[in-house]
C-alpha atoms as a PDB file:
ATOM      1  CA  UNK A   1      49.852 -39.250   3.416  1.00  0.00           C
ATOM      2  CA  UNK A   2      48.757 -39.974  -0.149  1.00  0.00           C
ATOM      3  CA  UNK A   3      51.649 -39.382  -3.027  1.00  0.00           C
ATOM      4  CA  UNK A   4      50.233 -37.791  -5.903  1.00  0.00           C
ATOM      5  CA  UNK A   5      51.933 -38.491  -8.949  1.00  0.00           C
ATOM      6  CA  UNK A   6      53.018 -36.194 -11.534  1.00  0.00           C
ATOM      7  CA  UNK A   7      52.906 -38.701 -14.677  1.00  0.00           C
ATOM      8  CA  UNK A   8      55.063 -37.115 -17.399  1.00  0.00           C
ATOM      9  CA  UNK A   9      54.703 -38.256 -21.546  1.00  0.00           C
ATOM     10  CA  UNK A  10      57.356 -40.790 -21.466  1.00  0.00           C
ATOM     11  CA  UNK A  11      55.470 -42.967 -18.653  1.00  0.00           C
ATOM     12  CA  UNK A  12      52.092 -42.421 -20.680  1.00  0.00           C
ATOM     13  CA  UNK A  13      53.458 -43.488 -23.539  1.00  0.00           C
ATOM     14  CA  UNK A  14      55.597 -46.578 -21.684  1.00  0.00           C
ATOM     15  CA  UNK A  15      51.764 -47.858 -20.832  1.00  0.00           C
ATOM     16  CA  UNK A  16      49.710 -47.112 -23.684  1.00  0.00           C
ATOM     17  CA  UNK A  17      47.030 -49.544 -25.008  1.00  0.00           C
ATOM     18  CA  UNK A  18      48.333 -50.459 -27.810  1.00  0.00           C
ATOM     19  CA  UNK A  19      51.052 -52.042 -25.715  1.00  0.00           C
ATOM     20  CA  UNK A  20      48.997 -52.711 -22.654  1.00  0.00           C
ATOM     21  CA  UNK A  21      45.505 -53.420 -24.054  1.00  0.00           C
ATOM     22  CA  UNK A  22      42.714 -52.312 -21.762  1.00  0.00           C
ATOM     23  CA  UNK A  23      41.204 -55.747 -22.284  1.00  0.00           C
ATOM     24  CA  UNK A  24      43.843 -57.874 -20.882  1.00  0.00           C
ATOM     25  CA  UNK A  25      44.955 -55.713 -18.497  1.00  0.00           C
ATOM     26  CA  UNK A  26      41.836 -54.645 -16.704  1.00  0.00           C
ATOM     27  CA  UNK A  27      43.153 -54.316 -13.229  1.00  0.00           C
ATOM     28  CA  UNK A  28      46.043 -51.916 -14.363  1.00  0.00           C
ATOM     29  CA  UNK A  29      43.425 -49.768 -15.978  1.00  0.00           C
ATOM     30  CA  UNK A  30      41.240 -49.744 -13.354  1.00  0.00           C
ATOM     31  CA  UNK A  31      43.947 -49.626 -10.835  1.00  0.00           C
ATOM     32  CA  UNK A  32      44.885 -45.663 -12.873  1.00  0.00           C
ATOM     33  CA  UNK A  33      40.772 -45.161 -12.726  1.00  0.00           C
ATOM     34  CA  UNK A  34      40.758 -45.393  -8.816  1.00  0.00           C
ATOM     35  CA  UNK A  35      43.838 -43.068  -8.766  1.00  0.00           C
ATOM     36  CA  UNK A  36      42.131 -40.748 -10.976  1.00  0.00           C
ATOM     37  CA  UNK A  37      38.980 -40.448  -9.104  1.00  0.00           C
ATOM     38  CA  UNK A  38      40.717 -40.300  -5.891  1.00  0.00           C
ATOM     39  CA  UNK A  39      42.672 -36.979  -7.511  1.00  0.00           C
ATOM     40  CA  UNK A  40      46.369 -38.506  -7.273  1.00  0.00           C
ATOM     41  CA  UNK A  41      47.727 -38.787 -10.869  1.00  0.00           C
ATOM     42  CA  UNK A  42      47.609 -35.138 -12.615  1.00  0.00           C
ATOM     43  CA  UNK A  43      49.768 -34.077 -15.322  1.00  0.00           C
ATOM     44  CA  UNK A  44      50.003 -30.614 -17.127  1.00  0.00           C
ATOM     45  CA  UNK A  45      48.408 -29.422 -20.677  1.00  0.00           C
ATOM     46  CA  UNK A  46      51.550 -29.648 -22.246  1.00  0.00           C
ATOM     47  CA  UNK A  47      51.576 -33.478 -21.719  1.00  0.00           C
ATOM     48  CA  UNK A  48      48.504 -33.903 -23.263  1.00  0.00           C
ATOM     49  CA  UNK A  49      49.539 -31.656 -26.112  1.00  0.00           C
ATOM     50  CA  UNK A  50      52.678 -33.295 -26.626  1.00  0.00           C
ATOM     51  CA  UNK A  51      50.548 -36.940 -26.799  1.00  0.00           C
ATOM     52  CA  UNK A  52      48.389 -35.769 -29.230  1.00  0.00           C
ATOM     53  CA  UNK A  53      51.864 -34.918 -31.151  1.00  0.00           C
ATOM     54  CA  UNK A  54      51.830 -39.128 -31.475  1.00  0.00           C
ATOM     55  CA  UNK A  55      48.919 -39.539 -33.731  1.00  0.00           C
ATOM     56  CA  UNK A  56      48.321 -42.501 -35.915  1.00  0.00           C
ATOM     57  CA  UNK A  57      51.637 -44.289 -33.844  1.00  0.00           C
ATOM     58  CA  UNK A  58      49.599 -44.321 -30.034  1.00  0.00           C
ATOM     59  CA  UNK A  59      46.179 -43.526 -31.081  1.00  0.00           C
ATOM     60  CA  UNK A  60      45.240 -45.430 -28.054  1.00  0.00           C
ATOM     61  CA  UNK A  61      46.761 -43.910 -25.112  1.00  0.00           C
ATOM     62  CA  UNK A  62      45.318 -40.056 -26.988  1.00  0.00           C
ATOM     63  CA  UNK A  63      42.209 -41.440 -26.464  1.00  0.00           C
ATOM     64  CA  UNK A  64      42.539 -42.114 -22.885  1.00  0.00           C
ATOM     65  CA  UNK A  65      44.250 -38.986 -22.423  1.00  0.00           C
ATOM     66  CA  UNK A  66      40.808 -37.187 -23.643  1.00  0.00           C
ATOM     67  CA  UNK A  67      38.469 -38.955 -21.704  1.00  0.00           C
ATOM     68  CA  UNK A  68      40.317 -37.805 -18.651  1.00  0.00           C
ATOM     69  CA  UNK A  69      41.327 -34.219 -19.321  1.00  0.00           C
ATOM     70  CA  UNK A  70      40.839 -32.727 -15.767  1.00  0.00           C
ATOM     71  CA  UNK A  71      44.280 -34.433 -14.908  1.00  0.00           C
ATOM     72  CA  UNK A  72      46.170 -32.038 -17.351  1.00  0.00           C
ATOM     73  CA  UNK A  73      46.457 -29.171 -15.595  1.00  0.00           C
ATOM     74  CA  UNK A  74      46.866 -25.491 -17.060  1.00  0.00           C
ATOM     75  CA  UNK A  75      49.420 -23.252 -16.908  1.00  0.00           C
ATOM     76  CA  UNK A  76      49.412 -21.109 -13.775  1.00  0.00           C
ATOM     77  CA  UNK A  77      51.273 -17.424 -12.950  1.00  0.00           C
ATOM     78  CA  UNK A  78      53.136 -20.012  -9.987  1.00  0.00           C
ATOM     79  CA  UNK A  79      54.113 -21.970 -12.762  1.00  0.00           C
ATOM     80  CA  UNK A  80      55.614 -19.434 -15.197  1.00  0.00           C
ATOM     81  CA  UNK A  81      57.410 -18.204 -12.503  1.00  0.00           C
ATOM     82  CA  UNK A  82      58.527 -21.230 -11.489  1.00  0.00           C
ATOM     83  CA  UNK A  83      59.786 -22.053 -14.816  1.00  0.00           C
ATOM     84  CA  UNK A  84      61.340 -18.844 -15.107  1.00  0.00           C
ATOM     85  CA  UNK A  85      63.543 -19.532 -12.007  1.00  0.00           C
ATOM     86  CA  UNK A  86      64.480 -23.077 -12.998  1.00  0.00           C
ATOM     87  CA  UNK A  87      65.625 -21.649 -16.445  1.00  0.00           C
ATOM     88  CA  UNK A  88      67.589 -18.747 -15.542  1.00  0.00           C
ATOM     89  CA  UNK A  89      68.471 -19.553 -11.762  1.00  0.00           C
ATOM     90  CA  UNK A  90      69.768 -23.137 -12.064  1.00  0.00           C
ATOM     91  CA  UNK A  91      71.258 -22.761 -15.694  1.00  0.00           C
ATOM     92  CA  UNK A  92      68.915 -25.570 -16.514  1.00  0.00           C
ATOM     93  CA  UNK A  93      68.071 -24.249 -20.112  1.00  0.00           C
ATOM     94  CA  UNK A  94      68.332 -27.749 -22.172  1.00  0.00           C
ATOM     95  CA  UNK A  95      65.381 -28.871 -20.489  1.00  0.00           C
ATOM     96  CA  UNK A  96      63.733 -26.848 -22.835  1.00  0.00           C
ATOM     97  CA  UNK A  97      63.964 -27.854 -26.473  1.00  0.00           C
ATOM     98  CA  UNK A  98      63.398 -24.532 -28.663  1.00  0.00           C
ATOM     99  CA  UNK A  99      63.308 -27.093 -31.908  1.00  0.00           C
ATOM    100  CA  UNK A 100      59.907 -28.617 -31.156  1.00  0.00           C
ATOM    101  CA  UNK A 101      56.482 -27.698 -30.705  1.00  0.00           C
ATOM    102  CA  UNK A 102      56.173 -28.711 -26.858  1.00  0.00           C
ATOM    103  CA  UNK A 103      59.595 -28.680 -26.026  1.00  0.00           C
ATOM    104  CA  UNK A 104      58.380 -27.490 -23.109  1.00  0.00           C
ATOM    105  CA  UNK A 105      57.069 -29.562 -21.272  1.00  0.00           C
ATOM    106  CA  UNK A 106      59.848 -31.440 -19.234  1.00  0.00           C
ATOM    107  CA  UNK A 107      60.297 -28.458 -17.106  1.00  0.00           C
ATOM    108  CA  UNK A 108      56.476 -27.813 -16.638  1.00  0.00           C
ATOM    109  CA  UNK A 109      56.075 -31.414 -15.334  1.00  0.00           C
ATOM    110  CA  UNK A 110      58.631 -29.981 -12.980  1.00  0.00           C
ATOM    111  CA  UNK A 111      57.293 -27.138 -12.058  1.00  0.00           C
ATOM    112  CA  UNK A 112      54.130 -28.695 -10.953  1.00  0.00           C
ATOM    113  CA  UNK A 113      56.063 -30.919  -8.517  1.00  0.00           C
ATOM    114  CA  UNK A 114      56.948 -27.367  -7.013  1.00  0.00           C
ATOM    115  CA  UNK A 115      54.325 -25.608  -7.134  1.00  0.00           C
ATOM    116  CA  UNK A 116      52.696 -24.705  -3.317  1.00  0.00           C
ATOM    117  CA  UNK A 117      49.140 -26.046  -3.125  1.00  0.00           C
ATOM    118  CA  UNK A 118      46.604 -23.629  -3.312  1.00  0.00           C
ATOM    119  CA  UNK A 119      42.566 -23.704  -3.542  1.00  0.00           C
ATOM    120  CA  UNK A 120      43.048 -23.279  -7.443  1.00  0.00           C
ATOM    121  CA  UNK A 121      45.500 -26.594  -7.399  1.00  0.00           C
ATOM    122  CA  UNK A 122      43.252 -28.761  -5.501  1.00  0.00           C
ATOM    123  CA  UNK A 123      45.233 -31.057  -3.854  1.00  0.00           C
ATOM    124  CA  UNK A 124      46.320 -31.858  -0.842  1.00  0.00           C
ATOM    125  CA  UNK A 125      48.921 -29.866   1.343  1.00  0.00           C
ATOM    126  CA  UNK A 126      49.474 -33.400   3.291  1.00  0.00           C
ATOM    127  CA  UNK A 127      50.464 -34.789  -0.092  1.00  0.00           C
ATOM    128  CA  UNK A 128      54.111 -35.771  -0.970  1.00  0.00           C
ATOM    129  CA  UNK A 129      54.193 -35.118  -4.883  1.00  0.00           C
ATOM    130  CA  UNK A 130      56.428 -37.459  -6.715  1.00  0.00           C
ATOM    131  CA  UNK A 131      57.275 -36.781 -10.624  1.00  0.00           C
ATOM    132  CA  UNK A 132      57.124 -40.366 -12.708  1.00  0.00           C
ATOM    133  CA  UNK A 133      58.890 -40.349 -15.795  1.00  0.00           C
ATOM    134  CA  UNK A 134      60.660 -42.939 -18.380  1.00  0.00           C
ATOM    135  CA  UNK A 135      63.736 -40.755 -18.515  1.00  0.00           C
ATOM    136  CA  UNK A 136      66.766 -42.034 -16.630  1.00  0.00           C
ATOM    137  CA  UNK A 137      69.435 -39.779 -14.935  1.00  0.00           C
ATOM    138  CA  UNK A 138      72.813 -40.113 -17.259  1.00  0.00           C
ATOM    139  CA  UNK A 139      75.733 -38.259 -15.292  1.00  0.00           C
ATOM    140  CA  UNK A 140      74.792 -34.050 -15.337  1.00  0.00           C
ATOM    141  CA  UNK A 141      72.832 -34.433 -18.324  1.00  0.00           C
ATOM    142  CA  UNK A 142      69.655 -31.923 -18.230  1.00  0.00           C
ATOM    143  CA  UNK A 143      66.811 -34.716 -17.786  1.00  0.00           C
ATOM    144  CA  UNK A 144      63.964 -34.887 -15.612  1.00  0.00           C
ATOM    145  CA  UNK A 145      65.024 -36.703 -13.346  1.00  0.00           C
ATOM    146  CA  UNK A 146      68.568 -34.938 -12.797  1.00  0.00           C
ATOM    147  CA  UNK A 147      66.366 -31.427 -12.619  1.00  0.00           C
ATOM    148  CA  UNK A 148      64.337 -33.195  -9.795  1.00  0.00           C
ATOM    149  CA  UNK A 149      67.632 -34.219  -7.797  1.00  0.00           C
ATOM    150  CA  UNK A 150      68.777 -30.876  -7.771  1.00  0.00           C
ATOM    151  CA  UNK A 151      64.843 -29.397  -6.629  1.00  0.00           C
ATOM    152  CA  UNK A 152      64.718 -32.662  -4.453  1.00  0.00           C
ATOM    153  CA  UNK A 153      61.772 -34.236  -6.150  1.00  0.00           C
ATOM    154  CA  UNK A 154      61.278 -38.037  -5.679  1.00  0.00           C
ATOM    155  CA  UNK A 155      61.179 -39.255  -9.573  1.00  0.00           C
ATOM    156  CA  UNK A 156      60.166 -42.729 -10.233  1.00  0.00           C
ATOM    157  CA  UNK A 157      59.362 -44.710 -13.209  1.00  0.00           C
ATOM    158  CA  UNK A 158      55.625 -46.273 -14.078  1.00  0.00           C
ATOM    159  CA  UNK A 159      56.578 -49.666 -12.763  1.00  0.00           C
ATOM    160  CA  UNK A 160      57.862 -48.386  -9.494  1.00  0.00           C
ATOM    161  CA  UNK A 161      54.609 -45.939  -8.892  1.00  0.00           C
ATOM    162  CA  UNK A 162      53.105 -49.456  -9.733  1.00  0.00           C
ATOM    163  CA  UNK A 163      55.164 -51.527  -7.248  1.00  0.00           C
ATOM    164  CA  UNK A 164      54.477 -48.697  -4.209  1.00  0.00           C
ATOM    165  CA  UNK A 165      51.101 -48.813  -4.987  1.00  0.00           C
ATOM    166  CA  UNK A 166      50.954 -52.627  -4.393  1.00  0.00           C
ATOM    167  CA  UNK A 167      49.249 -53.018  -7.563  1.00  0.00           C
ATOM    168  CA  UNK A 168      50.264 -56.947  -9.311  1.00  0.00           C
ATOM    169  CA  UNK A 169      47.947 -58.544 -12.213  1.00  0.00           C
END
């Protein structure tokens, strides 16, 4: 079984060329490239809206981001719904910040980890989707990766998608 990862803006931004530059650290790029091409890192639409949110401070990884659009996904009808549930079921509304632009987009990273594959979705129904994010789980604060506990989503950082993958440079 292949994980496909669900990279959210925090873990984009954690790796961005202007940190990482693409010409020193060749293998890490192409290591992403692979995992592009072999359909196992997606995001959503909101991520790349939220990136482009960083212009003129990571110019770099919004450049990236553009060249490989078909990760972002769009919004779906499963998705909305799924977002309605995790808003209004779980009492999970401060994953949603009504004070910015895509404030959004925390629980639509999450609602991609649930959502059922379909022929629309494209990938695999053998594939364990895991959620990657920079945020860290403080006590019952309404993060990503204290949403995913509760849903039972694996959520890992960048590094550790890194270390399972074997990658080392």
């Amino acid at each position: 079984m292949n994980n496909i990862y669900i990279i959210d803006t925090s873990s984009f931004i954690k790796i961005e060329p202007e940190s990482y530059p693409t010409d020193i650290f060749v293998s890490m790029w192409n290591y992403l490239e692979d995992l592009i091409e072999k359909g196992r890192i997606i995001s959503h639409i909101k991520v790349l809206e939220q990136l482009k949110e960083y212009e003129g401070k990571k110019r770099g990884i919004i450049v990236w981001a553009e060249k490989h659009k078909d990760i972002f996904k769009q919004i779906t009808p499963s998705q909305v719904n799924i977002v309605r549930e995790i808003i209004n079921t779980d009492n999970f509304k401060a994953l949603i910040n009504t004070d910015k632009p895509n404030g959004d987009t925390d629980v639509f990273i999450i609602a991609l980890a649930l959502e059922k594959p379909t022929q629309e979705t494209l990938y695999s129904f053998n594939s364990k989707k895991i959620v990657v994010s920079e945020e860290k789980e403080h006590g019952d604060k309404i993060k990503i990766p204290f949403v995913c506990k509760h849903y039972k989503i694996e959520c890992i950082d960048i590094f550790e998608m890194f270390r399972r993958e074997g990658w080392k440079w």
